[in-house]
N, C-alpha and C. Protein backbone atom coordinates (compact mmCIF):
# COMPACT_ATOMS: atom_id res chain seq x y z
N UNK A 1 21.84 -21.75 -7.97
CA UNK A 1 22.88 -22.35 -8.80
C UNK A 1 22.33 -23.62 -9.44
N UNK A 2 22.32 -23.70 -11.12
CA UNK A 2 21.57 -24.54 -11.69
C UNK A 2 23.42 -25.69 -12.09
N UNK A 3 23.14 -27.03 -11.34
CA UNK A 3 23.98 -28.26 -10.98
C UNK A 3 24.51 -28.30 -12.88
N UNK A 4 25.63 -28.71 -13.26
CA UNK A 4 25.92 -28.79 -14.87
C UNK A 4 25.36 -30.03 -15.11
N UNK A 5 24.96 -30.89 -15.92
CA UNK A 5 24.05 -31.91 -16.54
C UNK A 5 25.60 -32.74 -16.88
N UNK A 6 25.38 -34.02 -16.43
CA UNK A 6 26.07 -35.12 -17.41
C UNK A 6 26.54 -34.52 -18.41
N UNK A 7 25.40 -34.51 -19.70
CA UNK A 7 25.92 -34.04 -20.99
C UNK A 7 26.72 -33.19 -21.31
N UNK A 8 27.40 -32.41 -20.48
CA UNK A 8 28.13 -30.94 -19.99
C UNK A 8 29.82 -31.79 -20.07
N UNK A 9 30.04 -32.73 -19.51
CA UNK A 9 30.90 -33.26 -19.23
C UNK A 9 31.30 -34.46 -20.34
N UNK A 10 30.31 -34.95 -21.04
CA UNK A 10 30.48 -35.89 -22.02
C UNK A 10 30.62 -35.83 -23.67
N UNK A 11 32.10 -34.72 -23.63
CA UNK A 11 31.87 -34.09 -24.69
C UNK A 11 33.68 -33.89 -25.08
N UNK A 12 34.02 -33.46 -25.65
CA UNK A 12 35.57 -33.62 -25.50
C UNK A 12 36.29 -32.31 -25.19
N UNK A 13 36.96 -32.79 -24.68
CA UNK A 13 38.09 -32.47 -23.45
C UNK A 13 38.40 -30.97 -23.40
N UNK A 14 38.84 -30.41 -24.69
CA UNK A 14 38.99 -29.28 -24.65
C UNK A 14 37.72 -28.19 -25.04
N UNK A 15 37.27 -28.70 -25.27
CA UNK A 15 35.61 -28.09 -25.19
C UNK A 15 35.41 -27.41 -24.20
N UNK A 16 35.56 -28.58 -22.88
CA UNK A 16 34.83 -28.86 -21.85
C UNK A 16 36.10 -28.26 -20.81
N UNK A 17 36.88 -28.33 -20.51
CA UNK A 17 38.02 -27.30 -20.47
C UNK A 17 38.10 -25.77 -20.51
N UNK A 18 37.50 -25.64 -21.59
CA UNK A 18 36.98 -24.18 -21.78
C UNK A 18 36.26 -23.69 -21.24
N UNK A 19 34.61 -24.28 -21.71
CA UNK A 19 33.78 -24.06 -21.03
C UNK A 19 33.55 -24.00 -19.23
N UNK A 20 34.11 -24.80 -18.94
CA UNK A 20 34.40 -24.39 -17.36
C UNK A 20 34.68 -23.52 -16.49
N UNK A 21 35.60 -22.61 -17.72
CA UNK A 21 36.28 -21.91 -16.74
C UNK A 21 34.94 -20.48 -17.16
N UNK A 22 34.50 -20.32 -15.55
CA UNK A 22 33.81 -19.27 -15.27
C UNK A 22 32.43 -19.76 -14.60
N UNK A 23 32.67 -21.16 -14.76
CA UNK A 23 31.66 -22.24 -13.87
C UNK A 23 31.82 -21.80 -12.38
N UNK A 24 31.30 -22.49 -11.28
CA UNK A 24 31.18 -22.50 -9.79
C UNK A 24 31.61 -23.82 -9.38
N UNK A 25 32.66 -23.96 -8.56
CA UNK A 25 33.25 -25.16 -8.07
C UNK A 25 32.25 -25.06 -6.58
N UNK A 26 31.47 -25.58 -6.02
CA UNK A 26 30.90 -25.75 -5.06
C UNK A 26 31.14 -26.92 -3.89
N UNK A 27 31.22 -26.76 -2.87
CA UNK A 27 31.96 -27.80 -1.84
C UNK A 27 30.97 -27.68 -0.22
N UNK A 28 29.63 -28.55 -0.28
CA UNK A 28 29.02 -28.58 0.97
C UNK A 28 30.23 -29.33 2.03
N UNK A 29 29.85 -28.95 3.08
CA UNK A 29 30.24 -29.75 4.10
C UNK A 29 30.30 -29.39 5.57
N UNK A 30 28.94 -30.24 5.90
CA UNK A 30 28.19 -29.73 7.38
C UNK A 30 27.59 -28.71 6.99
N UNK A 31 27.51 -27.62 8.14
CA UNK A 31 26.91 -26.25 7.58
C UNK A 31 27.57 -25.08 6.55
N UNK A 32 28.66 -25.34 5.75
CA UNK A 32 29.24 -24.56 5.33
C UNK A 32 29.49 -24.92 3.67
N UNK A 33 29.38 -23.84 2.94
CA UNK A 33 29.17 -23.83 1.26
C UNK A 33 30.33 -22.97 0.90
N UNK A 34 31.74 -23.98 0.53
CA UNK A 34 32.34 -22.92 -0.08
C UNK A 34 32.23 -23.13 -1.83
N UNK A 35 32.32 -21.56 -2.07
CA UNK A 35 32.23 -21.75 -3.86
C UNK A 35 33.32 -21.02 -3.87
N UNK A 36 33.95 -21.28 -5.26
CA UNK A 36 34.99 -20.87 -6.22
C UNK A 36 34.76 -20.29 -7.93
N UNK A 37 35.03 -19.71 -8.24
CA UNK A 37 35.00 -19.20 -10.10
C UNK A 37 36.04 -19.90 -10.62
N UNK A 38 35.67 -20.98 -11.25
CA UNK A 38 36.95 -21.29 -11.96
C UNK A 38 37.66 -20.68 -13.16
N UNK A 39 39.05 -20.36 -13.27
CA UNK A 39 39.25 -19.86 -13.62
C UNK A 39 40.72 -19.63 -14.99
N UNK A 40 41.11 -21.26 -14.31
CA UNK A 40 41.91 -22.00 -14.83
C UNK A 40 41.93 -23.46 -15.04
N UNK A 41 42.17 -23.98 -16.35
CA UNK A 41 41.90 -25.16 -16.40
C UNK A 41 42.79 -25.89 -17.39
N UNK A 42 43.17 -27.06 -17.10
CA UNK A 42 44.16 -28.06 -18.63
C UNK A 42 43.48 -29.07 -18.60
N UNK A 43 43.55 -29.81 -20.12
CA UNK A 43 43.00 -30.09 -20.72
C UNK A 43 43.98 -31.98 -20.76
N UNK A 44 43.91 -33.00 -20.58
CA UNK A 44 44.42 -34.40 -20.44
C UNK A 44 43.30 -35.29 -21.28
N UNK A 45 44.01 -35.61 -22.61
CA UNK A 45 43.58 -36.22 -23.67
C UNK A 45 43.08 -37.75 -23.54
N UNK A 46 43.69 -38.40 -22.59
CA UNK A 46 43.32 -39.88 -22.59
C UNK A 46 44.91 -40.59 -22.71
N UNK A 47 45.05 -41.87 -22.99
CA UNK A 47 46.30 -42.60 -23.11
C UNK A 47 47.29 -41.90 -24.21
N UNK A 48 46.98 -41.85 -25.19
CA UNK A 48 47.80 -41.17 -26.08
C UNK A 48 48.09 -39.55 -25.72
N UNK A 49 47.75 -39.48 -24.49
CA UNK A 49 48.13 -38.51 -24.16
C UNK A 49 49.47 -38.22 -23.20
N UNK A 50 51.23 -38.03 -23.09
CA UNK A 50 51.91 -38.52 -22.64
C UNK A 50 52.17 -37.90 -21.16
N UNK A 51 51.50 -36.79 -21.54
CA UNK A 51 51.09 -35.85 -20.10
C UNK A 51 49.87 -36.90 -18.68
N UNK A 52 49.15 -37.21 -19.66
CA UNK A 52 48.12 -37.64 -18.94
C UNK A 52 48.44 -38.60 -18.37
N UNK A 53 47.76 -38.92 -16.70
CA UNK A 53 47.86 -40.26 -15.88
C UNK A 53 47.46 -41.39 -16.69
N UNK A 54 46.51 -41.45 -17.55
CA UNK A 54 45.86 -42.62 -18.31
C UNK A 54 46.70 -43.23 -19.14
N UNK A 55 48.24 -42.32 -19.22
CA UNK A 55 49.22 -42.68 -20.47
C UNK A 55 49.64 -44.38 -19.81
N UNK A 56 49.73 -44.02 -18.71
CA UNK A 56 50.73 -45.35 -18.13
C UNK A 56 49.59 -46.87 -18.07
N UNK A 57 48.13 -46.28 -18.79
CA UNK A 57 47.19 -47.80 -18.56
C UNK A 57 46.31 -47.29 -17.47
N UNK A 58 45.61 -48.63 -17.64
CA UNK A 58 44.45 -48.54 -16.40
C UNK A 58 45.27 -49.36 -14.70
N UNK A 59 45.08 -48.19 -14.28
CA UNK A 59 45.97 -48.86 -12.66
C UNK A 59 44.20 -48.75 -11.92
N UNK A 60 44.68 -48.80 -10.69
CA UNK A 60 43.77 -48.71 -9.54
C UNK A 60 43.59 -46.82 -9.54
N UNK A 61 44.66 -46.34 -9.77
CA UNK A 61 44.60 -45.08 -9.41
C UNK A 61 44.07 -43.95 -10.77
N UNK A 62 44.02 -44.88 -11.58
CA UNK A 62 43.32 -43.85 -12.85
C UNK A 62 42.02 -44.50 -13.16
N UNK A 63 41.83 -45.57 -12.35
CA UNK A 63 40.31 -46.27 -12.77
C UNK A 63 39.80 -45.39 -13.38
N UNK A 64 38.90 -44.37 -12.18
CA UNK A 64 38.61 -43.61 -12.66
C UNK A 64 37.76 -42.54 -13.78
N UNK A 65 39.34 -42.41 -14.48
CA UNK A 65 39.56 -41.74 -15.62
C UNK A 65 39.22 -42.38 -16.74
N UNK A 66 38.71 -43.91 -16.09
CA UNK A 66 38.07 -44.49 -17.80
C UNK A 66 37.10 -44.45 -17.40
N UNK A 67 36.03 -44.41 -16.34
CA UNK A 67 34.76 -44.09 -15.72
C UNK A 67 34.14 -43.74 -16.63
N UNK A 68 32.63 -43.25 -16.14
CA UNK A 68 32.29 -42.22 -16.86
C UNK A 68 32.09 -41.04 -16.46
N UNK A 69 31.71 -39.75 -17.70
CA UNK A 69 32.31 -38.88 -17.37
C UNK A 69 31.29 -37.96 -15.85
N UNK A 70 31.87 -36.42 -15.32
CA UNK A 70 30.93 -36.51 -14.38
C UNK A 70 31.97 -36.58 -12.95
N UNK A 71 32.78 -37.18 -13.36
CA UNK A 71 33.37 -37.72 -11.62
C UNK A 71 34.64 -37.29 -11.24
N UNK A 72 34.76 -37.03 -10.26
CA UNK A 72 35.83 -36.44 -9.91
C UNK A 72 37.28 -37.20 -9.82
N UNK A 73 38.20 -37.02 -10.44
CA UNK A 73 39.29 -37.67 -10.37
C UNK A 73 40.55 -37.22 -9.50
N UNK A 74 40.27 -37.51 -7.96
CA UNK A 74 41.69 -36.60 -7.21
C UNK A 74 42.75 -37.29 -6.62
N UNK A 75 43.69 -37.23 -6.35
CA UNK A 75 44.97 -37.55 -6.30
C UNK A 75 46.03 -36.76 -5.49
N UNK A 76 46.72 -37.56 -5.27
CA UNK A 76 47.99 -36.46 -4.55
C UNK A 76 49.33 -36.67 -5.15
N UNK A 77 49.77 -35.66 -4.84
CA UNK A 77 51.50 -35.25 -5.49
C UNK A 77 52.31 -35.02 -4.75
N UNK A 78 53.78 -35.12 -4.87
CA UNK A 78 54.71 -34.82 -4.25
C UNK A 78 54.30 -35.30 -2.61
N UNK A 79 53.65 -36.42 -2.43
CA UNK A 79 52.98 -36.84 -0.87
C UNK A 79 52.55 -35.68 -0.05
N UNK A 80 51.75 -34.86 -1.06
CA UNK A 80 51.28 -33.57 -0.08
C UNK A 80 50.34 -32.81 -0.34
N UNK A 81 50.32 -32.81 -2.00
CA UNK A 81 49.13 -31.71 -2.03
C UNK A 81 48.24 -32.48 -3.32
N UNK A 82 46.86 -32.24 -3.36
CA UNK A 82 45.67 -32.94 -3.53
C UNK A 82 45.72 -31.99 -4.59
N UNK A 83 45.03 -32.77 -5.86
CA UNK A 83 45.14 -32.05 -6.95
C UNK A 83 43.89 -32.55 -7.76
N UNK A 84 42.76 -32.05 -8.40
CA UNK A 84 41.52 -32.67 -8.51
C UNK A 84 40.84 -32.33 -10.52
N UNK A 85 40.73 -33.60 -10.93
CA UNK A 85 40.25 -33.72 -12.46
C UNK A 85 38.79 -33.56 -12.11
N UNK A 86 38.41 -33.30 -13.24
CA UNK A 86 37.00 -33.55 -14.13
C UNK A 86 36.83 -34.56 -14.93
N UNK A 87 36.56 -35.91 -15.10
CA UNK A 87 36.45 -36.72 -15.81
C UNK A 87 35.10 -36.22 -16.83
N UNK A 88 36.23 -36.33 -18.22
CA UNK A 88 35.08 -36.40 -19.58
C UNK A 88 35.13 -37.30 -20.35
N UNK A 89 34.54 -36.85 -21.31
CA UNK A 89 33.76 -37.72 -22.60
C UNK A 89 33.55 -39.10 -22.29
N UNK A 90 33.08 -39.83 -23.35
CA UNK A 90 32.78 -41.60 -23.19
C UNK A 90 33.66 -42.24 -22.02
N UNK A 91 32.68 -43.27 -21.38
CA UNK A 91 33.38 -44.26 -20.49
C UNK A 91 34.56 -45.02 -21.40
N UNK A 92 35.75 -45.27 -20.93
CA UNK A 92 36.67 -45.90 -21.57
C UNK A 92 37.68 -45.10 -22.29
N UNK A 93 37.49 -43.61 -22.34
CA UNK A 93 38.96 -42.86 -23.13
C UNK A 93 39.22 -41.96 -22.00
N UNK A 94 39.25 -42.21 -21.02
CA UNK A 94 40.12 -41.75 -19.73
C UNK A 94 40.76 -40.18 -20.26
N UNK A 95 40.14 -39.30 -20.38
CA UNK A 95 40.46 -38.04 -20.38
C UNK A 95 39.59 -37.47 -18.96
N UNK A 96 40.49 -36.29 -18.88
CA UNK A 96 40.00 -35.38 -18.00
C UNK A 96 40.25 -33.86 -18.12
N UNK A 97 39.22 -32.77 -17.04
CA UNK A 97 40.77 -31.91 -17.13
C UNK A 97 41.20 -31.63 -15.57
N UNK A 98 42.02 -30.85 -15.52
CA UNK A 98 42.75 -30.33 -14.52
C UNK A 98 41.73 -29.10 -13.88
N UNK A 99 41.74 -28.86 -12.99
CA UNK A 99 40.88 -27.56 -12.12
C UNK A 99 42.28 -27.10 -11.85
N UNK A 100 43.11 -25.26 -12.24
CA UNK A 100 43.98 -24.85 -11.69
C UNK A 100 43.94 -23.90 -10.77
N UNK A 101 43.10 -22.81 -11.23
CA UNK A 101 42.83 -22.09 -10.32
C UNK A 101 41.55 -21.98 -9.81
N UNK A 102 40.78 -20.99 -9.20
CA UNK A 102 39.74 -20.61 -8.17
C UNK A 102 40.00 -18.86 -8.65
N UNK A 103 38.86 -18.44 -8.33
CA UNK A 103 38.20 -17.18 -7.75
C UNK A 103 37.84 -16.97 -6.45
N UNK A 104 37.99 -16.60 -5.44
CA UNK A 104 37.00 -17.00 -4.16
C UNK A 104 35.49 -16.24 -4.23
N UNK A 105 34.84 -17.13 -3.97
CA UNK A 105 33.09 -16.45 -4.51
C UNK A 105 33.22 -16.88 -2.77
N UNK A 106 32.83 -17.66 -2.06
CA UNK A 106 32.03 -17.39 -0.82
C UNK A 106 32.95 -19.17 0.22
N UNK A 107 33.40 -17.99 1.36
CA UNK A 107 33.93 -19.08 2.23
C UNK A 107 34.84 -19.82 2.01
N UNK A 108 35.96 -19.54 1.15
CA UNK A 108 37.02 -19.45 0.69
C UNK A 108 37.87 -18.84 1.69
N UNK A 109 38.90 -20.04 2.09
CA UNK A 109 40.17 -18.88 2.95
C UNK A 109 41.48 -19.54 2.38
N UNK A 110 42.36 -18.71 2.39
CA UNK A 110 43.66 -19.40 1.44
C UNK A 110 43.85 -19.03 0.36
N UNK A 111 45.28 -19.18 -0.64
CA UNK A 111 45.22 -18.91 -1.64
C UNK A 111 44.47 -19.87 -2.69
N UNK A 112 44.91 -20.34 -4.18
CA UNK A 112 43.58 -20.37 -4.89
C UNK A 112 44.39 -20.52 -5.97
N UNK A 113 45.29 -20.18 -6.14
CA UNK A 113 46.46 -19.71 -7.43
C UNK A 113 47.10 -21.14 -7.45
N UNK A 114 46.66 -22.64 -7.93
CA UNK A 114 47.47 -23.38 -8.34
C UNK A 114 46.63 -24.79 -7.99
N UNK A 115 46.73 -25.91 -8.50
CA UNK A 115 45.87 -27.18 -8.15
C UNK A 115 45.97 -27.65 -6.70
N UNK A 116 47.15 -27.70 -5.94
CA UNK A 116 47.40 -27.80 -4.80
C UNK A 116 46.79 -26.81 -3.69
N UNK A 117 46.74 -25.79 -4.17
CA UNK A 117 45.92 -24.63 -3.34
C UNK A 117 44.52 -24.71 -3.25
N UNK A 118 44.40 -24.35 -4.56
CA UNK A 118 42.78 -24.81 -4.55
C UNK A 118 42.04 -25.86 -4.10
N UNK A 119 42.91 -27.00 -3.88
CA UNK A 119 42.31 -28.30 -3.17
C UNK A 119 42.23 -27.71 -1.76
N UNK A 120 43.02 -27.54 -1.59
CA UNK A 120 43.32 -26.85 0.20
C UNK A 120 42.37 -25.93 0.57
N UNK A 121 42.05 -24.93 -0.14
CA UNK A 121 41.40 -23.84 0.11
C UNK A 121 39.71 -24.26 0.55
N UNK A 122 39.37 -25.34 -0.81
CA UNK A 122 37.94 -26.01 -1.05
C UNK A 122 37.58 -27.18 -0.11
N UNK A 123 38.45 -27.72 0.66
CA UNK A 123 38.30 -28.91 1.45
C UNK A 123 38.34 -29.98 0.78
N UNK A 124 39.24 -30.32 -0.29
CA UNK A 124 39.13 -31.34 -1.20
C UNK A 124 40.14 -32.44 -0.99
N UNK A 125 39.99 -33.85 -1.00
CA UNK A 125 41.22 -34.41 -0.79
C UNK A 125 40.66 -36.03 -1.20
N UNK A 126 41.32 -37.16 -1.20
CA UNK A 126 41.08 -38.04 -1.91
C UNK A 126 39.73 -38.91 -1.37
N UNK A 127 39.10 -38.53 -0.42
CA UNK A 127 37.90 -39.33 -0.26
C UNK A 127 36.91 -38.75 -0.94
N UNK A 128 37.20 -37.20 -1.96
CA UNK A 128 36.22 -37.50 -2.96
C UNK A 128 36.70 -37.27 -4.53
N UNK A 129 38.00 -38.45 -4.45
CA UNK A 129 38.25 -38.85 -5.66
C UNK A 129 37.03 -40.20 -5.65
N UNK A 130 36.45 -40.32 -7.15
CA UNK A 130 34.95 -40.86 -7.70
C UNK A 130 34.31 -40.33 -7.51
N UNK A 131 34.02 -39.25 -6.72
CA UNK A 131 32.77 -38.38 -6.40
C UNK A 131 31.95 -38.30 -7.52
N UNK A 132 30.93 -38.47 -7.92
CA UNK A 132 29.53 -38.19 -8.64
C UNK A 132 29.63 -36.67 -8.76
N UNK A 133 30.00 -35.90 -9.52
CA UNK A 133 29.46 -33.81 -10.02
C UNK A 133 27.97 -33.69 -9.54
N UNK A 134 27.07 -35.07 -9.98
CA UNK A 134 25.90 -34.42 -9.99
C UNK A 134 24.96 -34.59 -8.49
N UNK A 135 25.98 -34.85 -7.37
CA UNK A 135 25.56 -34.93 -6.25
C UNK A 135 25.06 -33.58 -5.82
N UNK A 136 24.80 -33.25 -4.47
CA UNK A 136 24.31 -32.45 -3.91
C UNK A 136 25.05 -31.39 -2.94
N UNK A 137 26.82 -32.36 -2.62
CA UNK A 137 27.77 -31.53 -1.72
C UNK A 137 28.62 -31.40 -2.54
N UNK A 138 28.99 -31.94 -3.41
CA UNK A 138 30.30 -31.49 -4.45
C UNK A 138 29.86 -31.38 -6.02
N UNK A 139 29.89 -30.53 -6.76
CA UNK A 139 29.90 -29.88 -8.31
C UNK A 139 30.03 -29.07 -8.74
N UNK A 140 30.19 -29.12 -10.04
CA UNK A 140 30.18 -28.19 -10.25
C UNK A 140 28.49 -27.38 -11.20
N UNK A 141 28.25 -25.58 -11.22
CA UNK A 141 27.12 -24.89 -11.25
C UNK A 141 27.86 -24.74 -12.08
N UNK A 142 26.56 -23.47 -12.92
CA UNK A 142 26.37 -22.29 -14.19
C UNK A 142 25.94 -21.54 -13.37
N UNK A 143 26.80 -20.45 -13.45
CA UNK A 143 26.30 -19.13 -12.28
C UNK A 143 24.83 -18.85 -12.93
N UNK A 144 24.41 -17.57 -11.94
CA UNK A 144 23.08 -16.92 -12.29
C UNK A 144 23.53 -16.08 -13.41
N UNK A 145 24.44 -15.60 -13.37
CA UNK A 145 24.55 -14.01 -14.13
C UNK A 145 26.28 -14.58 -14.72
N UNK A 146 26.52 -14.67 -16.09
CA UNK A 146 27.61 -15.04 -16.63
C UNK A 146 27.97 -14.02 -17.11
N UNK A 147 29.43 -14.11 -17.29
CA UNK A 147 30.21 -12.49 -17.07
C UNK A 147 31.21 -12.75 -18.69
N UNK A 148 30.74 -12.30 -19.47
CA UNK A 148 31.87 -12.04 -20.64
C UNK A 148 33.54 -12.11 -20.53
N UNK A 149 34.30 -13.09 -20.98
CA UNK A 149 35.83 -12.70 -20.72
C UNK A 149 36.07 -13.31 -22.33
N UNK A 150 37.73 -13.35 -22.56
CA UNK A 150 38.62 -13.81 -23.41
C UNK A 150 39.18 -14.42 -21.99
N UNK A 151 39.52 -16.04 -23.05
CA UNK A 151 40.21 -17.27 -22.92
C UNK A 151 41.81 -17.17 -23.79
N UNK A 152 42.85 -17.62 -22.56
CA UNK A 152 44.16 -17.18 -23.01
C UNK A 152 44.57 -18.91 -23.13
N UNK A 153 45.24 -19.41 -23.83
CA UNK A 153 45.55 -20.78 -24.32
C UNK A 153 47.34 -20.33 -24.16
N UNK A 154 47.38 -21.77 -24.15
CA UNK A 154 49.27 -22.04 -23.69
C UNK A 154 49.48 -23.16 -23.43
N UNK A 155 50.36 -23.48 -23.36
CA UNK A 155 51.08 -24.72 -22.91
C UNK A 155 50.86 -24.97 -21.64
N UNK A 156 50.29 -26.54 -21.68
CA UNK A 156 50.17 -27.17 -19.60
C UNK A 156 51.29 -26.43 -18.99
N UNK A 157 51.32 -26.58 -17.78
CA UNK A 157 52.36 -26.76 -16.79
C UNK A 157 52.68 -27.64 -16.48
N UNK A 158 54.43 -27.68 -16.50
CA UNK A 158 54.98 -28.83 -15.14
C UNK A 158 54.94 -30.26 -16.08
N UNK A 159 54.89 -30.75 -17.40
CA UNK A 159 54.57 -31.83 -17.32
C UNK A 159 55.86 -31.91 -19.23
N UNK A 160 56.90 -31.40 -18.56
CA UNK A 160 58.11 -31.44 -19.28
C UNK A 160 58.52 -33.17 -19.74
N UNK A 161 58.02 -34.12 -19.14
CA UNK A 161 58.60 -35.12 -18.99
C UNK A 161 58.07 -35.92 -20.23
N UNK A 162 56.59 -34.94 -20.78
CA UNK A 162 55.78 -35.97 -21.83
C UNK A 162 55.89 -35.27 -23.46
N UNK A 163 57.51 -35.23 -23.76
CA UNK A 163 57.83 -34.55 -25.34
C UNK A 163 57.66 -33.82 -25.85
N UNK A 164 56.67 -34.30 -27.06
CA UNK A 164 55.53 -33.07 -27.72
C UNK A 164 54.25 -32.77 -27.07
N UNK A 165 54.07 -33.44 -26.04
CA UNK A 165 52.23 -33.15 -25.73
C UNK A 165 52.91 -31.99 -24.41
N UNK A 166 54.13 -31.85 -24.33
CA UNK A 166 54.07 -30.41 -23.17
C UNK A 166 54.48 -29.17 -23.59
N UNK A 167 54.18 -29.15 -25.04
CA UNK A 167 53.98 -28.02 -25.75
C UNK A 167 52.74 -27.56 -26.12
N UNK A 168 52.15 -28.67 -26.13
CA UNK A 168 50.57 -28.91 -26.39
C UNK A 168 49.80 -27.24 -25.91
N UNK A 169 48.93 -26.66 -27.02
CA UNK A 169 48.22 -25.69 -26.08
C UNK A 169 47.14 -25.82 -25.38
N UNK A 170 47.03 -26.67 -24.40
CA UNK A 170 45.79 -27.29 -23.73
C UNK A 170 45.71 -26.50 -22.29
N UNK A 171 46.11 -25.54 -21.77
CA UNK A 171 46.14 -24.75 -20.72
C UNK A 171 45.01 -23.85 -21.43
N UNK A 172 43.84 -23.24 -20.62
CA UNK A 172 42.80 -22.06 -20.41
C UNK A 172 42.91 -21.61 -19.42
N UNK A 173 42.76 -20.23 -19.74
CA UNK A 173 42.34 -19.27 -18.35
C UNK A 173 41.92 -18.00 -19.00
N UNK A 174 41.01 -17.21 -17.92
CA UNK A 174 40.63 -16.32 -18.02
C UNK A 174 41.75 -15.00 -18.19
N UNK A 175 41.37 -14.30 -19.39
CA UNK A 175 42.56 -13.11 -19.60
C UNK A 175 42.41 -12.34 -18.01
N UNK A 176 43.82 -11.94 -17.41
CA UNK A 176 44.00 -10.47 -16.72
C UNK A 176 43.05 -11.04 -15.58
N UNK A 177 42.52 -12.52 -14.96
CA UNK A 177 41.88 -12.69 -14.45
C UNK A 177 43.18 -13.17 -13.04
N UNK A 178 43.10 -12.20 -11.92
CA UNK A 178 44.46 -12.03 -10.48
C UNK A 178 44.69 -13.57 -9.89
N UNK A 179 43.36 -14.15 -10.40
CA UNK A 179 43.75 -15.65 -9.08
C UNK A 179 44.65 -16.81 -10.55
N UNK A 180 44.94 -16.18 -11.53
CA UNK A 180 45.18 -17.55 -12.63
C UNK A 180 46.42 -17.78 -11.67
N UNK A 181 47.18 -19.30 -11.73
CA UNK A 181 48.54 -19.72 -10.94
C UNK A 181 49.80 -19.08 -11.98
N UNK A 182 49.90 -18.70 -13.01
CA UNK A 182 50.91 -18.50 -13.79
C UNK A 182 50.62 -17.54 -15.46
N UNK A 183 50.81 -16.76 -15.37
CA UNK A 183 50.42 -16.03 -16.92
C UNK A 183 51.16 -16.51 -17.83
């Protein structure tokens, strides 16, 4: 599994969004390697984005997201379930995207079908929100052998509260692909 390069990530949002999905979410820890196919992904523009965490400013908890790009941005919801970004493009426009679903490729137990799951499933939780991608226990790969699909676009999920940007078509996923969280 060849690690994705910085430059992979420093590029804009929905690009990079796209391109992901069919990447390898990879998760060392101790003796055990679980991977995932990603397979679903949304797309969070930066401040002017009303969906996005970055809308409300720079807190402690979106640092982050003005970082640079590369790093993992995770968080929790509803005080329960861990939900994990991709920080992109330039340091300072706090975009990211969303990881929604999973594939299970290897050592995967659990479902997979939704951001909360997939954190669960992968061992993910806020001590590696900042995480570095281009480390050695957490990133994301470019498989060996890349598999042809169609990309289905739609509206985010769940994020009714931000006007016109939750009509926005910034949701990807793989067509007819069983683990997406919602068709």
């Amino acid at each position: 599994m060849k690690k994705l390069p910085r430059r992979f990530y420093d590029r804009e949002t929905e690009i990079v969004a796209q391109e992901l999905l069919g990447m390898l979410l990879v998760r060392r820890s101790g003796d055990e390697t679980r991977v995932g196919r990603i397979v679903e992904t949304e797309a969070y523009l930066g401040p002017h984005d009303l969906a996005a965490h970055s809308s409300k400013g720079r807190t402690p908890r979106t640092e982050v997201m003005f970082g640079p790009p590369g790093h993992a941005y995770v968080y929790l919801i509803y005080g329960m379930y861990h939900c994990m970004n991709v920080v992109t493009q330039a340091e300072g426009l706090a975009s990211a995207v969303l990881l929604r679903a999973l594939e299970p490729v290897e050592n995967i137990e659990g479902r997979t079908q939704g951001p909360g799951l997939l954190c669960r499933a992968m061992g993910i939780d806020r001590t590696l929100n900042r995480h570095d991608l281009l480390s050695d226990d957490f990133f994301v790969a470019r498989p060996e052998a890349e598999e042809p699909f169609e990309i289905v676009t739609r509206p985010r999920i769940g994020v009714d509260y931000a006007g016109e940007w939750a009509e926005r078509p910034l949701r990807y996923y793989i067509a007819g692909n069983r683990y997406v969280s919602k068709k």
